[in-house]
PDB file of N, CA and C in Angstrom:
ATOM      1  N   UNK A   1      15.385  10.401   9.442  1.00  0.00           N
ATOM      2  CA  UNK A   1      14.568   9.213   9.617  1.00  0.00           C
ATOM      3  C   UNK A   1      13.105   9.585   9.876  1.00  0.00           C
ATOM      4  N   UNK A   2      13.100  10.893  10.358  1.00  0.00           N
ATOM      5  CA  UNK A   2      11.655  11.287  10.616  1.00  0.00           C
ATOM      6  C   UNK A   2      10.633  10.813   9.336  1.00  0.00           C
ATOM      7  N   UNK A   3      11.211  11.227   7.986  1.00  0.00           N
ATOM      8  CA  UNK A   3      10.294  11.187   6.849  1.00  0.00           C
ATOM      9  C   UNK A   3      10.348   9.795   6.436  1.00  0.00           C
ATOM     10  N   UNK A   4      10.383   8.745   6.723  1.00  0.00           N
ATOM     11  CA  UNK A   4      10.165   7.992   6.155  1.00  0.00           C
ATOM     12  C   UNK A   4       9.326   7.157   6.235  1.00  0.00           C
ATOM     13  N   UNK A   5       9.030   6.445   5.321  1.00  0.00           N
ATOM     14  CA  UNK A   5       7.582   5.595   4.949  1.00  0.00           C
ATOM     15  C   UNK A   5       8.162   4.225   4.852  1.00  0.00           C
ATOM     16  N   UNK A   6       7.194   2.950   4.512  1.00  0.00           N
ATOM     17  CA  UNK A   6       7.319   1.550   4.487  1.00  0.00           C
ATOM     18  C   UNK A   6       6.587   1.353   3.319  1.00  0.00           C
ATOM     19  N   UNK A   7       7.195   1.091   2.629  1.00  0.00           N
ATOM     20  CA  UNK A   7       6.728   0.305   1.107  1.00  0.00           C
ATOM     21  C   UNK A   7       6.591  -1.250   1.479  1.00  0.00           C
ATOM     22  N   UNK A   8       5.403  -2.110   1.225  1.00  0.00           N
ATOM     23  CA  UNK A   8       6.170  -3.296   1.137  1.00  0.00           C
ATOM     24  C   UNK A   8       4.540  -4.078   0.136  1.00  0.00           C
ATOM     25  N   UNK A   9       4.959  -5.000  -0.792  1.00  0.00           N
ATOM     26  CA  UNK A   9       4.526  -5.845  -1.543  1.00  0.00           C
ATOM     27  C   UNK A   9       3.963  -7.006  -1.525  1.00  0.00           C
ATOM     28  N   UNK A  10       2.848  -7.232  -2.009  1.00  0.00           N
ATOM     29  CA  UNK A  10       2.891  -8.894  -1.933  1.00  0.00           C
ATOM     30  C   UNK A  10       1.622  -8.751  -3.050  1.00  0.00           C
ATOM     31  N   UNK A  11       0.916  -9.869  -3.187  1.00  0.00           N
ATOM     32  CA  UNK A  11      -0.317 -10.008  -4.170  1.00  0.00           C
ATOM     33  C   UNK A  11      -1.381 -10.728  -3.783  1.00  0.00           C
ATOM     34  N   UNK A  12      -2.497 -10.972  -4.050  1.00  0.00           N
ATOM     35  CA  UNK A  12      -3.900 -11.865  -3.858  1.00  0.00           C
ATOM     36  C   UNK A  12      -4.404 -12.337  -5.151  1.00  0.00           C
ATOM     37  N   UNK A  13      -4.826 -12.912  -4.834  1.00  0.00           N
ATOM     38  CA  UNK A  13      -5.757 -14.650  -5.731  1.00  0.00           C
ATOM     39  C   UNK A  13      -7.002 -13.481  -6.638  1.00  0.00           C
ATOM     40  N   UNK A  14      -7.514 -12.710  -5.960  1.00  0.00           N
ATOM     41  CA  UNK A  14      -8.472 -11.879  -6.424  1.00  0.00           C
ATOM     42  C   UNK A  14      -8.623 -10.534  -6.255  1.00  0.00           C
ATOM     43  N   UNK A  15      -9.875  -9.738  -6.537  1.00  0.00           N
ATOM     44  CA  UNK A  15     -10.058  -8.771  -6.258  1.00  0.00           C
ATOM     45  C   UNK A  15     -10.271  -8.696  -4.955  1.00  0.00           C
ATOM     46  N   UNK A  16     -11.186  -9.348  -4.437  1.00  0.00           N
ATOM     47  CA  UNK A  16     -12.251  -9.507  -3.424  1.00  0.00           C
ATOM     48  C   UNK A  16     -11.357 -10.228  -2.277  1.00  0.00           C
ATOM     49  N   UNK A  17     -10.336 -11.217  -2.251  1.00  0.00           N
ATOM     50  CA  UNK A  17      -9.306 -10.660  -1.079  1.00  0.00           C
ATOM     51  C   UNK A  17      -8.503 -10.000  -1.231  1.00  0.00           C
ATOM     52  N   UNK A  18      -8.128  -9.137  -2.238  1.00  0.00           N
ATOM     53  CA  UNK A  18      -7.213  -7.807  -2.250  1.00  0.00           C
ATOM     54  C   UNK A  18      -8.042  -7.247  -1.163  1.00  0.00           C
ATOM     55  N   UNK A  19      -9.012  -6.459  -1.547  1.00  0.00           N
ATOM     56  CA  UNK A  19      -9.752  -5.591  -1.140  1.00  0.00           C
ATOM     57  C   UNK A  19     -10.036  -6.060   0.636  1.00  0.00           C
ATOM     58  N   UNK A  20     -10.066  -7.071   0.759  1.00  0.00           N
ATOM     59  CA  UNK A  20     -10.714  -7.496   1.792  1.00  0.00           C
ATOM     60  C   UNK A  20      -8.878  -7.567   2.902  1.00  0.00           C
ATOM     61  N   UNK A  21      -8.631  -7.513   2.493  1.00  0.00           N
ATOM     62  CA  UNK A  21      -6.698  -7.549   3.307  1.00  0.00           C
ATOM     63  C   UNK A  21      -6.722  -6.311   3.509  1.00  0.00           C
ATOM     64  N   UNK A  22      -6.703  -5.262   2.386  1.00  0.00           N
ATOM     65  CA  UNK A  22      -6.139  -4.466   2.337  1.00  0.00           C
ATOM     66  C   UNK A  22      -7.196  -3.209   3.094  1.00  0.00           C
ATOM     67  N   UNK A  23      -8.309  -3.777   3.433  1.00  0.00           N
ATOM     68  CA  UNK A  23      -9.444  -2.503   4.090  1.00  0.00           C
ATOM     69  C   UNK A  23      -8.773  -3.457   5.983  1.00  0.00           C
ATOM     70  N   UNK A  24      -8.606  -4.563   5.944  1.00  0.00           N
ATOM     71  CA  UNK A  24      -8.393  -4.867   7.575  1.00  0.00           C
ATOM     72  C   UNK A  24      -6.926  -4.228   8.212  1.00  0.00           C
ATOM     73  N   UNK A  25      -6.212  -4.741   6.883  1.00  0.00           N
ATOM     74  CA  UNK A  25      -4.779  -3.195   7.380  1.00  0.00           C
ATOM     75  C   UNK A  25      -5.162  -2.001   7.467  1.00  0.00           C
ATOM     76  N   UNK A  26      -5.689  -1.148   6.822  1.00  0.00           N
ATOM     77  CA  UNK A  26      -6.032   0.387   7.189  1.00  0.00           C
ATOM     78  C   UNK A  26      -7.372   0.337   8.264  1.00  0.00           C
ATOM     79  N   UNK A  27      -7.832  -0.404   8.290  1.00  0.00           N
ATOM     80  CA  UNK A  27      -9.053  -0.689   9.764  1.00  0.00           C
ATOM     81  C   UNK A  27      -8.171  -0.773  11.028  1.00  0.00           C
ATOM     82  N   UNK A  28      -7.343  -1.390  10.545  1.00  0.00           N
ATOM     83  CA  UNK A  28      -5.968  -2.125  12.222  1.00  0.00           C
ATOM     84  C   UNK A  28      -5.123  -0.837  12.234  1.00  0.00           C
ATOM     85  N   UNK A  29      -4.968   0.058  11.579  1.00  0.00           N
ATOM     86  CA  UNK A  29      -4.045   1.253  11.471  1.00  0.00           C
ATOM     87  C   UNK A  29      -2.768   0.836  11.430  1.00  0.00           C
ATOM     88  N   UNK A  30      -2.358  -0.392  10.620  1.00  0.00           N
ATOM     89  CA  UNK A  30      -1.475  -1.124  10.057  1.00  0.00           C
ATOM     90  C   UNK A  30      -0.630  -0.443   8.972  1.00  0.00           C
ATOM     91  N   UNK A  31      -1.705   0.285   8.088  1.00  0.00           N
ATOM     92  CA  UNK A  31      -1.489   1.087   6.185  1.00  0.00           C
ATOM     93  C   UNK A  31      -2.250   2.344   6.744  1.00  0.00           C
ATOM     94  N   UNK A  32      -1.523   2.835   5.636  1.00  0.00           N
ATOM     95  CA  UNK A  32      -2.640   4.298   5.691  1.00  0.00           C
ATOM     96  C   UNK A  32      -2.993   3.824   4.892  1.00  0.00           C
ATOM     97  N   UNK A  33      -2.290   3.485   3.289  1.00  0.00           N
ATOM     98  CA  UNK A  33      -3.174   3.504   2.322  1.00  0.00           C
ATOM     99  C   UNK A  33      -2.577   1.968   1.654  1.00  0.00           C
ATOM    100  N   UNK A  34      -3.603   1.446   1.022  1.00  0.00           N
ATOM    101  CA  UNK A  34      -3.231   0.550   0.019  1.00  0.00           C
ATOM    102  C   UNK A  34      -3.958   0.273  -1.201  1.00  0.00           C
ATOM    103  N   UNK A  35      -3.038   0.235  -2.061  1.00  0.00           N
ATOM    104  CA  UNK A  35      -3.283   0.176  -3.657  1.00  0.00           C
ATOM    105  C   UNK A  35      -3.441  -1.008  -4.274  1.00  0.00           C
ATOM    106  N   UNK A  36      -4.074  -0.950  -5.331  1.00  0.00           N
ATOM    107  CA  UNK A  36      -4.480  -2.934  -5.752  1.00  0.00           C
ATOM    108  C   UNK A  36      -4.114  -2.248  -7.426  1.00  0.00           C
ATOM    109  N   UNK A  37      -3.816  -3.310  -7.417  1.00  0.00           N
ATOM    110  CA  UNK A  37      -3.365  -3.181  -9.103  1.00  0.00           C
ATOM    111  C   UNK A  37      -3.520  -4.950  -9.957  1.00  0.00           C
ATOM    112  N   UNK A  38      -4.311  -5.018 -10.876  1.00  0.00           N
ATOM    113  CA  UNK A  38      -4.739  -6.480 -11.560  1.00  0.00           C
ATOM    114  C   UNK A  38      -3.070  -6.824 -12.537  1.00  0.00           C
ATOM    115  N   UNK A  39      -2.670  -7.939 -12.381  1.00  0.00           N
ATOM    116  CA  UNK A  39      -1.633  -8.222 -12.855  1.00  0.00           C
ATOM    117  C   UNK A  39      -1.717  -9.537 -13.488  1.00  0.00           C
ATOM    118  N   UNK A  40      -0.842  -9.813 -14.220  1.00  0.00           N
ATOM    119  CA  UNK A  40      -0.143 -11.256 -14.643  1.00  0.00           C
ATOM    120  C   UNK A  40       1.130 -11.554 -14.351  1.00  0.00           C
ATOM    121  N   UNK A  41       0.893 -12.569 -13.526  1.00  0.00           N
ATOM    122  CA  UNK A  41       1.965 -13.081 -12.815  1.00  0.00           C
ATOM    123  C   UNK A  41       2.523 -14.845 -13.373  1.00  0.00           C
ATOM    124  N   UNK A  42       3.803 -14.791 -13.913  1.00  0.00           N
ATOM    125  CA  UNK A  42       4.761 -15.605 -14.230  1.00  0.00           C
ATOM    126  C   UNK A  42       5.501 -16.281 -13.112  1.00  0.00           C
ATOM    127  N   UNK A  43       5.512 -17.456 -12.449  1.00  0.00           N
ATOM    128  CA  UNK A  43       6.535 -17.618 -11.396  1.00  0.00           C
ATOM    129  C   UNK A  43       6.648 -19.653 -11.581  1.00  0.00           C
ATOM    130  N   UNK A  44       7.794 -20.032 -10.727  1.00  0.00           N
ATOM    131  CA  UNK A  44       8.245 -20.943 -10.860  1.00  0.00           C
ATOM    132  C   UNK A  44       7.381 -21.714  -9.518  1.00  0.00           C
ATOM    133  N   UNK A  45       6.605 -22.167  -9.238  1.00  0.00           N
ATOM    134  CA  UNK A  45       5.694 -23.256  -8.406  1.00  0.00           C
ATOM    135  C   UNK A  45       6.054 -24.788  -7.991  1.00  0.00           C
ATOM    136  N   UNK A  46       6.544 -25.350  -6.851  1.00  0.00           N
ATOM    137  CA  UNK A  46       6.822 -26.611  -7.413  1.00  0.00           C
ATOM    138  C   UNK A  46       7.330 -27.336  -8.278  1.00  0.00           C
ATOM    139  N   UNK A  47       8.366 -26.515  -8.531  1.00  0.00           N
ATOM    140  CA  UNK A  47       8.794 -27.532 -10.114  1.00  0.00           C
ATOM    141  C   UNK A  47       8.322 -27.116 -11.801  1.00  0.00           C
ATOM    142  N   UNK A  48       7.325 -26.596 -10.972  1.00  0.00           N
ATOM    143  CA  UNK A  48       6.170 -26.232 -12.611  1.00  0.00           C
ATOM    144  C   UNK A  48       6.380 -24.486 -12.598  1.00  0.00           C
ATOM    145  N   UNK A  49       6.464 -24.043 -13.878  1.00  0.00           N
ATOM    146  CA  UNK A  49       5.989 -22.859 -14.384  1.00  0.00           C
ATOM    147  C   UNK A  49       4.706 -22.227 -14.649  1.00  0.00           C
ATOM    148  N   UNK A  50       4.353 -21.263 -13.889  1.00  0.00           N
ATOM    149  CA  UNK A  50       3.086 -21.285 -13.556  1.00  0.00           C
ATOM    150  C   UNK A  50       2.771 -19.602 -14.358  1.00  0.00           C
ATOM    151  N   UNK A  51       1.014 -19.410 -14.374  1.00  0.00           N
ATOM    152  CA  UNK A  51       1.142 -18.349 -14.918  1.00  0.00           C
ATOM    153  C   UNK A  51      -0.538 -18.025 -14.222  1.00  0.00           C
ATOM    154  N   UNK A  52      -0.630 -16.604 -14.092  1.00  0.00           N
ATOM    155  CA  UNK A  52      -2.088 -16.460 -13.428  1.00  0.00           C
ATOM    156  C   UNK A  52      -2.172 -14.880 -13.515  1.00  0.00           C
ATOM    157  N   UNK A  53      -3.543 -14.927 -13.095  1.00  0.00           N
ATOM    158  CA  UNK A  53      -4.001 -13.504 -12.772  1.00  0.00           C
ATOM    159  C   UNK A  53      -4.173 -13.419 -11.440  1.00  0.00           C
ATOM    160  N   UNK A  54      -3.569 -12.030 -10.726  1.00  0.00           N
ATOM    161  CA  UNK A  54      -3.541 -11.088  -9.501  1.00  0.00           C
ATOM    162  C   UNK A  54      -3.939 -10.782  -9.389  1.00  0.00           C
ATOM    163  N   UNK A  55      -3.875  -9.708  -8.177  1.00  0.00           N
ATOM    164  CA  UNK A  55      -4.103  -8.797  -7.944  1.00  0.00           C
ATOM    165  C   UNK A  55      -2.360  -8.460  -6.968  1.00  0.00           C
ATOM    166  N   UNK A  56      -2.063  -7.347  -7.772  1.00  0.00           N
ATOM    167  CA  UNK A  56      -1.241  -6.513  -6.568  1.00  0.00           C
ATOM    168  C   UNK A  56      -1.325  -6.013  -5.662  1.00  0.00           C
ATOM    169  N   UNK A  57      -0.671  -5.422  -4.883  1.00  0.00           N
ATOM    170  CA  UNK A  57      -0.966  -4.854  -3.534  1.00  0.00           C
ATOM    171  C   UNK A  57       0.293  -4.376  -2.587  1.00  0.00           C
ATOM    172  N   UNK A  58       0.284  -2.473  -3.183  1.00  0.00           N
ATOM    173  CA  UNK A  58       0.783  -1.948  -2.371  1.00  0.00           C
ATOM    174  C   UNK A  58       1.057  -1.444  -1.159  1.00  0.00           C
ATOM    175  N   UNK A  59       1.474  -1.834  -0.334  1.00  0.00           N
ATOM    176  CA  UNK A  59       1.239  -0.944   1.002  1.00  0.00           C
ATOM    177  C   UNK A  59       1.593   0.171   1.673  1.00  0.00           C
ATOM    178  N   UNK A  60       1.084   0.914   2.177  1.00  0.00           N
ATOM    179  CA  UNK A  60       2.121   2.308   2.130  1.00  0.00           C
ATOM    180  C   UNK A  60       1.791   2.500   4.078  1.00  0.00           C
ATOM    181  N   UNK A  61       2.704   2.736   4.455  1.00  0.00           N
ATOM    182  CA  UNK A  61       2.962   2.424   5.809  1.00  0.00           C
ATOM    183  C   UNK A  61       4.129   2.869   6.754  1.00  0.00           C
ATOM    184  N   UNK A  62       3.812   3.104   7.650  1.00  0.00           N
ATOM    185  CA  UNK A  62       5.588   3.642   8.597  1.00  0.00           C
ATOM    186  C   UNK A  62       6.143   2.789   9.025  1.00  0.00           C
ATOM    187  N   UNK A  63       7.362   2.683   8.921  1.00  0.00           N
ATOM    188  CA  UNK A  63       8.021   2.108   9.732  1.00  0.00           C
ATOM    189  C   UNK A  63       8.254   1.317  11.086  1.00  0.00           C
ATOM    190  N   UNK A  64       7.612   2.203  11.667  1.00  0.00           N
ATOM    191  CA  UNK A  64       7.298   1.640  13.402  1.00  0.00           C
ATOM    192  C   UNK A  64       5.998   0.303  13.154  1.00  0.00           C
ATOM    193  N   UNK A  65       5.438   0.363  12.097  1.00  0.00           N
ATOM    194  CA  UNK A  65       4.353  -1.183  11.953  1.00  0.00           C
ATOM    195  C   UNK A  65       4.925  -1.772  11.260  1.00  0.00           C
ATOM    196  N   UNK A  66       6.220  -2.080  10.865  1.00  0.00           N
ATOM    197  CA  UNK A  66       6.618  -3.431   9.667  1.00  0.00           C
ATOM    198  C   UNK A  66       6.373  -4.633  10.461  1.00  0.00           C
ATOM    199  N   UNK A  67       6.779  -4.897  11.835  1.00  0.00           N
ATOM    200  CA  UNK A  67       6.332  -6.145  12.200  1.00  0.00           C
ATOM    201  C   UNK A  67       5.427  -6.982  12.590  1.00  0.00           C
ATOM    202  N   UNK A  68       4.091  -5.914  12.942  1.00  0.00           N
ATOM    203  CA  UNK A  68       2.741  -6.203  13.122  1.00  0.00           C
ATOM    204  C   UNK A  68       2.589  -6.098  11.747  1.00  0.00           C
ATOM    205  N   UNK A  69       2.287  -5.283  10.818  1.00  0.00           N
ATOM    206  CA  UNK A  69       2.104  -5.500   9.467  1.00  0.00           C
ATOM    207  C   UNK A  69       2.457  -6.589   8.749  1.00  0.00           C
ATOM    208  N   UNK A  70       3.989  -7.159   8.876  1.00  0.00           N
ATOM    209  CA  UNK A  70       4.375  -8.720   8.653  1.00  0.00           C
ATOM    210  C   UNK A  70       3.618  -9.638   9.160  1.00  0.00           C
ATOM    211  N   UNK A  71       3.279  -9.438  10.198  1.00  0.00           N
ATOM    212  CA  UNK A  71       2.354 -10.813  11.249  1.00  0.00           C
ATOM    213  C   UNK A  71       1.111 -10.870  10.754  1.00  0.00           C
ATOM    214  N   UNK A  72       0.648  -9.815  10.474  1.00  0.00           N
ATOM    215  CA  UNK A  72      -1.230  -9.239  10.154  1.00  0.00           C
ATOM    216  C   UNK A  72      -1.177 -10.243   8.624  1.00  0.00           C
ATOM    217  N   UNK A  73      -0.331  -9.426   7.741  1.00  0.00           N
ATOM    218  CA  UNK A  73      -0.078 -10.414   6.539  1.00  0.00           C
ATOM    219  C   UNK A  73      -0.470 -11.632   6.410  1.00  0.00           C
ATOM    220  N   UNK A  74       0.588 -11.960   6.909  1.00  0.00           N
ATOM    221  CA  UNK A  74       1.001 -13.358   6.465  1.00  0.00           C
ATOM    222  C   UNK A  74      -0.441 -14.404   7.390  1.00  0.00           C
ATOM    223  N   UNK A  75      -0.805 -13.974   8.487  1.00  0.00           N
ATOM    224  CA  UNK A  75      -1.913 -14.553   9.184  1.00  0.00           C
ATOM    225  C   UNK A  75      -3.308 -14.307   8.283  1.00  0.00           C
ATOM    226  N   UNK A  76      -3.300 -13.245   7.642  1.00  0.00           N
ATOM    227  CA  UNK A  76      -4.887 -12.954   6.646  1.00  0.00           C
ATOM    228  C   UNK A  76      -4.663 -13.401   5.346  1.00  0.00           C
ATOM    229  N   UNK A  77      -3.320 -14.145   4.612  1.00  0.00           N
ATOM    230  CA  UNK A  77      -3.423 -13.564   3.262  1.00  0.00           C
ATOM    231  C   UNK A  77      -3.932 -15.421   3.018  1.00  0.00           C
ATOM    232  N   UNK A  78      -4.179 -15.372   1.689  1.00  0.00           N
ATOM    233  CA  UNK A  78      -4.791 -16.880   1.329  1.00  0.00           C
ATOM    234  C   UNK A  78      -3.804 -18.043   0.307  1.00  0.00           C
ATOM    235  N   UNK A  79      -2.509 -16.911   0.610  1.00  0.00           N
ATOM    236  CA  UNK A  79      -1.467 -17.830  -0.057  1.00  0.00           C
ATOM    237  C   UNK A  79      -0.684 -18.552   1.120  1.00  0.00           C
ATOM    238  N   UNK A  80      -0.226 -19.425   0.858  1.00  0.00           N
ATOM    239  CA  UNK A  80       0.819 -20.466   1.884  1.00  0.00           C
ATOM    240  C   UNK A  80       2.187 -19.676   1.882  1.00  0.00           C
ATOM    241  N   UNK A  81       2.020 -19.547   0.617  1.00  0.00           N
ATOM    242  CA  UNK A  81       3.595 -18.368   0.850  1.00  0.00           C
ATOM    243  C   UNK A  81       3.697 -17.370   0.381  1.00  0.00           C
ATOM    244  N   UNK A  82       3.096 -16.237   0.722  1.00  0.00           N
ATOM    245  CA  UNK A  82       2.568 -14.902   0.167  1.00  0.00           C
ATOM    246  C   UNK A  82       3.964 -14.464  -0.073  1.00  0.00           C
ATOM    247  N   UNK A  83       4.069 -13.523  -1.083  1.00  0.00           N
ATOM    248  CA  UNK A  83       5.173 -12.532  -1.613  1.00  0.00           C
ATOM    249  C   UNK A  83       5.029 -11.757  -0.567  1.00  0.00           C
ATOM    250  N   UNK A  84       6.510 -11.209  -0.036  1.00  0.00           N
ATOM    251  CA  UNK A  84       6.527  -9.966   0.875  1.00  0.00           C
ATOM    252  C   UNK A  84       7.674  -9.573   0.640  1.00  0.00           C
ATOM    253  N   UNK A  85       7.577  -8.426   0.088  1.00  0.00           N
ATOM    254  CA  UNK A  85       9.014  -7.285  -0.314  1.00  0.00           C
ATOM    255  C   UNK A  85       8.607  -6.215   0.408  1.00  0.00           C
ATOM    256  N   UNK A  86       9.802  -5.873   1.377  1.00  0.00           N
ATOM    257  CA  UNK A  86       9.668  -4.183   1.933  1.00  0.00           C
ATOM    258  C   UNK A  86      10.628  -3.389   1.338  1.00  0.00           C
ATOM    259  N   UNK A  87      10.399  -2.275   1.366  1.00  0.00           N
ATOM    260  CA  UNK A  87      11.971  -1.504   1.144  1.00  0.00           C
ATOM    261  C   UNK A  87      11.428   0.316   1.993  1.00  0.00           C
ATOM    262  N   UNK A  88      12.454   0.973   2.658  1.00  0.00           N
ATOM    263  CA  UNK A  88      12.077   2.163   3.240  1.00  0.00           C
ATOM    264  C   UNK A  88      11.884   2.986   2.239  1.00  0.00           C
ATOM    265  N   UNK A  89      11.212   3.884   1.624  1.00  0.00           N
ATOM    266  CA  UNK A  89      11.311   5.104   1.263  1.00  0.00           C
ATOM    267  C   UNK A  89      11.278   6.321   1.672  1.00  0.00           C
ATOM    268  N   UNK A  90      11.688   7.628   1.221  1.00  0.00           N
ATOM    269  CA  UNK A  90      11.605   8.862   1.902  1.00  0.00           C
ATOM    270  C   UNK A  90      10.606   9.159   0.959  1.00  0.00           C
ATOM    271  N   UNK A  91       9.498   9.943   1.940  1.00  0.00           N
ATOM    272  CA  UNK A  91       8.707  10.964   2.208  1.00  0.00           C
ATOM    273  C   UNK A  91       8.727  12.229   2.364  1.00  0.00           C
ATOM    274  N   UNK A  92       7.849  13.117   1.711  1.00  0.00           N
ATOM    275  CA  UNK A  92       7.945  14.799   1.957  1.00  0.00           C
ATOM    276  C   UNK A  92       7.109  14.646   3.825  1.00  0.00           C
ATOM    277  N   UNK A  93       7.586  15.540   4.018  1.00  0.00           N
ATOM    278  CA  UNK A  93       7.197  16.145   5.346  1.00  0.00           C
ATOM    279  C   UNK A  93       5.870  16.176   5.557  1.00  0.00           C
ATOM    280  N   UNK A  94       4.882  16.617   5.305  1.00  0.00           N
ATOM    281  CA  UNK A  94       3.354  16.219   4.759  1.00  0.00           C
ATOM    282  C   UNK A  94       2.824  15.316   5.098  1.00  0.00           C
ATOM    283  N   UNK A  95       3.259  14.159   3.744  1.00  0.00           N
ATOM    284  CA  UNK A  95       2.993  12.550   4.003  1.00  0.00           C
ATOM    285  C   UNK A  95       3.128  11.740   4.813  1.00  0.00           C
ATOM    286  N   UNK A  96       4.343  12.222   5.778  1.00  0.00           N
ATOM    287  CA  UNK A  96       5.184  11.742   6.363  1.00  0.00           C
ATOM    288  C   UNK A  96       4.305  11.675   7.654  1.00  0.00           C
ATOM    289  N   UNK A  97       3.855  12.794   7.884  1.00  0.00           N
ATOM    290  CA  UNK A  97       3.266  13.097   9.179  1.00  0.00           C
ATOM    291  C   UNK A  97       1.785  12.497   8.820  1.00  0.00           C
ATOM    292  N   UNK A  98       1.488  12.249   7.977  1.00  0.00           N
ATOM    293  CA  UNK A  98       0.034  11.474   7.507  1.00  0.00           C
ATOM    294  C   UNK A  98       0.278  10.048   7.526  1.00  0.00           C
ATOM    295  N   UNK A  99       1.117   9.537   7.246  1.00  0.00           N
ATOM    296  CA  UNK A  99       1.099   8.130   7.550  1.00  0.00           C
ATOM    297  C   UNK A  99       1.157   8.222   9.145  1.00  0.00           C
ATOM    298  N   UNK A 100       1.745   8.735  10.083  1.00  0.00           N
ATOM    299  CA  UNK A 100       2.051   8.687  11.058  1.00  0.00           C
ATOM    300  C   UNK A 100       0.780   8.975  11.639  1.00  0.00           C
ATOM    301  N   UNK A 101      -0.208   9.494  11.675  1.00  0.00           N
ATOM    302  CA  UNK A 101      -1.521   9.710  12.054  1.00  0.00           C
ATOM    303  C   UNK A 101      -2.694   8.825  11.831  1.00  0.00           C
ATOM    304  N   UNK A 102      -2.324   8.539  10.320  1.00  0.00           N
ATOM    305  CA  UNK A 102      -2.808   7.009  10.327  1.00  0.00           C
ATOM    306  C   UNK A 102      -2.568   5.549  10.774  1.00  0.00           C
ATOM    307  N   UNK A 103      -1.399   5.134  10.989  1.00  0.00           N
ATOM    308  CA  UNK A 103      -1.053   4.338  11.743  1.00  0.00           C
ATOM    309  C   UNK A 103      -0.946   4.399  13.032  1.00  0.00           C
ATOM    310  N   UNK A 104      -1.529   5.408  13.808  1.00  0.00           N
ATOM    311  CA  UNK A 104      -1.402   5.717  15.150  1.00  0.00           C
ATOM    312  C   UNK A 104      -0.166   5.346  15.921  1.00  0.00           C
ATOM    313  N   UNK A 105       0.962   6.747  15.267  1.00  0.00           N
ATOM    314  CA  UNK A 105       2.429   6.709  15.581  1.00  0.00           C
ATOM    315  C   UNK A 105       2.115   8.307  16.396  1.00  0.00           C
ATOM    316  N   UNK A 106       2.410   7.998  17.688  1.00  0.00           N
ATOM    317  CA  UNK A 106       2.507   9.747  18.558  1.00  0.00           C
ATOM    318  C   UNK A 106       3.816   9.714  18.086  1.00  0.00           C
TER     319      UNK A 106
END
């Protein structure tokens, strides 16, 4: 369990709150790192079929912050019902200890 990391997902309206979420998680020592990726997104809305441009947004993170990281989320993001997928992954030994330094895990 030592090596493991926190993957977890969701998306933004733009660049400019990607960027702007994703610098207040690694400011809060929430993420070490997070990734933005421009997407097209297909989803079912109200009834209606909807279609738009993203932004993705990876988070890469330990374990010991999924629930402040959940709270931080969902309180900054500019959707009513932001996407949030986690899943654990393993980590090399390395990384492992780098997320943990970044998230300020003794």
């Amino acid at each position: 369990m030592a090596n493991t990391a926190l993957l977890a997902l969701t998306t933004e309206a733009n660049l400019q709150l990607a960027e702007q979420l994703a610098s207040t998680l690694v400011e809060q020592q929430l993420a070490a790192c997070v990734a933005l990726k421009p997407v097209t997104s297909i989803y079912r809305w109200q009834g209606q079929i909807e279609r738009g441009e993203e932004v993705q947004i990876l988070i890469k993170s330990h374990p010991a912050r999924a629930a402040a990281l959940e709270k931080a989320v969902r309180e900054l993001h500019s959707y009513s019902t932001p996407q949030w997928l986690t899943w654990p992954a393993e980590a090399g030994e390395a990384y492992a200890a780098w997320l943990s330094e970044c998230c300020a895990i003794s």
